[in-house]
N, C-alpha and C. Protein backbone atom coordinates (compact mmCIF):
# COMPACT_ATOMS: atom_id res chain seq x y z
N UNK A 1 -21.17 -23.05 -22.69
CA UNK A 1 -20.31 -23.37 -21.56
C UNK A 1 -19.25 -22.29 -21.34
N UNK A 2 -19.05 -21.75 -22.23
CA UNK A 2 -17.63 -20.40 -22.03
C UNK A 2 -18.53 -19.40 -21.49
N UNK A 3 -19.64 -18.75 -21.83
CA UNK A 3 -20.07 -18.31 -21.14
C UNK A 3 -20.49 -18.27 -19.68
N UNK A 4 -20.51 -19.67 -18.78
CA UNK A 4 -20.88 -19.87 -18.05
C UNK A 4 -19.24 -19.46 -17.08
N UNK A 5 -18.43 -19.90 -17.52
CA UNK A 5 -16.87 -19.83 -16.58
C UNK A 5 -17.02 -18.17 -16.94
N UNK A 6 -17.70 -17.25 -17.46
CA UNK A 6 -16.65 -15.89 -17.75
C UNK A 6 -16.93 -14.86 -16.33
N UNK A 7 -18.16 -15.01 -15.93
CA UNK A 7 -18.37 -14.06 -15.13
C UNK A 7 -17.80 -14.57 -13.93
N UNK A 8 -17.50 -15.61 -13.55
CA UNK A 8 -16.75 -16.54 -12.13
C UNK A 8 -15.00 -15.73 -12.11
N UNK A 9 -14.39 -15.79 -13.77
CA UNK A 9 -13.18 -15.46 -13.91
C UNK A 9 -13.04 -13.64 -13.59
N UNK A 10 -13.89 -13.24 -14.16
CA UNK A 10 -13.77 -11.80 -14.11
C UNK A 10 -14.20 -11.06 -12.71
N UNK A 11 -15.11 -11.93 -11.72
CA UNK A 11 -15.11 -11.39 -10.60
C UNK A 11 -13.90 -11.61 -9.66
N UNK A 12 -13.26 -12.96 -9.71
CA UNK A 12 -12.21 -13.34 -9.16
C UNK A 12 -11.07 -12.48 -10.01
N UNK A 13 -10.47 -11.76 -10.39
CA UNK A 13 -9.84 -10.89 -11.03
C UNK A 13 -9.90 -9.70 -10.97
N UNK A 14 -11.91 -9.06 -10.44
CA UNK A 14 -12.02 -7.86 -9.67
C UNK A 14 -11.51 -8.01 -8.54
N UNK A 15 -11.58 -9.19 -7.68
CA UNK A 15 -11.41 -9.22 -6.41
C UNK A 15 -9.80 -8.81 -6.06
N UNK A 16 -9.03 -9.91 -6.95
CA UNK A 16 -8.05 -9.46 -6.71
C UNK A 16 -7.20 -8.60 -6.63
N UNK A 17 -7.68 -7.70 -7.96
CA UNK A 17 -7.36 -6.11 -7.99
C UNK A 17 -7.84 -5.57 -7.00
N UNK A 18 -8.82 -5.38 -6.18
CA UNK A 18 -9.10 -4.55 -5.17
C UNK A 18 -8.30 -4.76 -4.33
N UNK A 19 -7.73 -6.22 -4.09
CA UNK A 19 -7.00 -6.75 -2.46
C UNK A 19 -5.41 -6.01 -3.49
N UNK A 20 -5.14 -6.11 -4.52
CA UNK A 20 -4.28 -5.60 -4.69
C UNK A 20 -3.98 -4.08 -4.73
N UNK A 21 -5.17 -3.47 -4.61
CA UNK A 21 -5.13 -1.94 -4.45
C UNK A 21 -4.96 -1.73 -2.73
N UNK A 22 -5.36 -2.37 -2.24
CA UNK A 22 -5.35 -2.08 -0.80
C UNK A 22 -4.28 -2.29 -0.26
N UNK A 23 -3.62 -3.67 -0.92
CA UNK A 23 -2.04 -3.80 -0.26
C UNK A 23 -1.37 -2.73 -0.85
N UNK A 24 -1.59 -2.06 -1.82
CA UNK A 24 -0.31 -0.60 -2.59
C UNK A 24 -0.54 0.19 -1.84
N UNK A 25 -2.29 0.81 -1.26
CA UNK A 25 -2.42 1.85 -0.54
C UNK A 25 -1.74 1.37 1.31
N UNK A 26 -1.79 0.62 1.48
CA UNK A 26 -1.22 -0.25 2.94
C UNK A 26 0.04 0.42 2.79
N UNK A 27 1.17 -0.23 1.70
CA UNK A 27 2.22 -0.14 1.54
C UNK A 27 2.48 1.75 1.38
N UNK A 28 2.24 2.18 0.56
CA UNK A 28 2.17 3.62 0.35
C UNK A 28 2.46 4.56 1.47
N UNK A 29 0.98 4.24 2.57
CA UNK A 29 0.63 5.05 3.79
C UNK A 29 2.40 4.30 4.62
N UNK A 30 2.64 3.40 4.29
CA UNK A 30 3.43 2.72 5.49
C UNK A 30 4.76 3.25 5.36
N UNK A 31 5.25 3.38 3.73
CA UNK A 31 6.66 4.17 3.73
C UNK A 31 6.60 5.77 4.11
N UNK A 32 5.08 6.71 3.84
CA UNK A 32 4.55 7.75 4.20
C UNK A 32 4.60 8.47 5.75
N UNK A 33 4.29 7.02 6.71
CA UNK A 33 4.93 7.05 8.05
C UNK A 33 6.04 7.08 8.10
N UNK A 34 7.03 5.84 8.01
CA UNK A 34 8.51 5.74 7.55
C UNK A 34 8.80 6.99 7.39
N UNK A 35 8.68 7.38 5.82
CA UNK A 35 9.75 8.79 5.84
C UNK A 35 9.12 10.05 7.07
N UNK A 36 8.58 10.22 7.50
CA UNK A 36 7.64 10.95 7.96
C UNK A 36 8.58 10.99 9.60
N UNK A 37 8.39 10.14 10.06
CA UNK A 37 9.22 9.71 11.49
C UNK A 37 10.59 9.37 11.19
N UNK A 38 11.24 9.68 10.14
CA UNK A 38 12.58 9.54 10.10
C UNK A 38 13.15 10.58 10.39
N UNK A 39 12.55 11.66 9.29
CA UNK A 39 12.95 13.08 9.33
C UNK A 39 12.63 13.48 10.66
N UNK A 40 12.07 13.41 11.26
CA UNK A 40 11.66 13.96 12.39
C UNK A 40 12.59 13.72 13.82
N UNK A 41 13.27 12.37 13.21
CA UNK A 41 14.58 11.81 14.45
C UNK A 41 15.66 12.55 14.19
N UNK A 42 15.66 12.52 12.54
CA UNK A 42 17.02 13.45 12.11
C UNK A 42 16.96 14.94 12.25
N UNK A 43 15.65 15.16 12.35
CA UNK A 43 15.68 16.58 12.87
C UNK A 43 16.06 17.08 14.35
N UNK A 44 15.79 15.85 15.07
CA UNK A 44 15.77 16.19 16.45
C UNK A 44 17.29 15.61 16.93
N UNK A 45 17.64 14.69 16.04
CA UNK A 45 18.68 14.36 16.52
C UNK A 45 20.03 15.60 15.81
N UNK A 46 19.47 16.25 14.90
CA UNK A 46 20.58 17.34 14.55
C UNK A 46 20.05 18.31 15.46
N UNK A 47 19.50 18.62 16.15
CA UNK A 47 19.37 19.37 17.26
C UNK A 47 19.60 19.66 18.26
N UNK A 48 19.84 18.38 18.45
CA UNK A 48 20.53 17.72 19.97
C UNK A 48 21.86 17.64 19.68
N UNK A 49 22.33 17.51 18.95
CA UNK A 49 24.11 17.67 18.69
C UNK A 49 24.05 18.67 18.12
N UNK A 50 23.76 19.68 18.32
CA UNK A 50 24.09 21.05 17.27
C UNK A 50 24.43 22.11 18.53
């Protein structure tokens, strides 16, 4: 019977690691934009007052 629950537990545990890799890479790319278009206001905006 332990055998029978192990492979149910360990796929549900792959799964979740993957959905959890995808939300880090989500998150990652998203502050990557963020800083990305920040600098780019502060660049333009020290430009425009300079």
């Amino acid at each position: 019977m332990v055998y029978r629950f192990k492979f149910p537990l360990l796929a549900q545990v792959r799964e979740r690691g993957l959905a959890g890799v995808f939300v880090g890479l989500v998150l990652l790319a998203m502050t990557g934009w963020i800083y990305l278009l920040s600098t780019m206001f502060l660049k333009f905006a020290l430009w425009c007052f300079s």
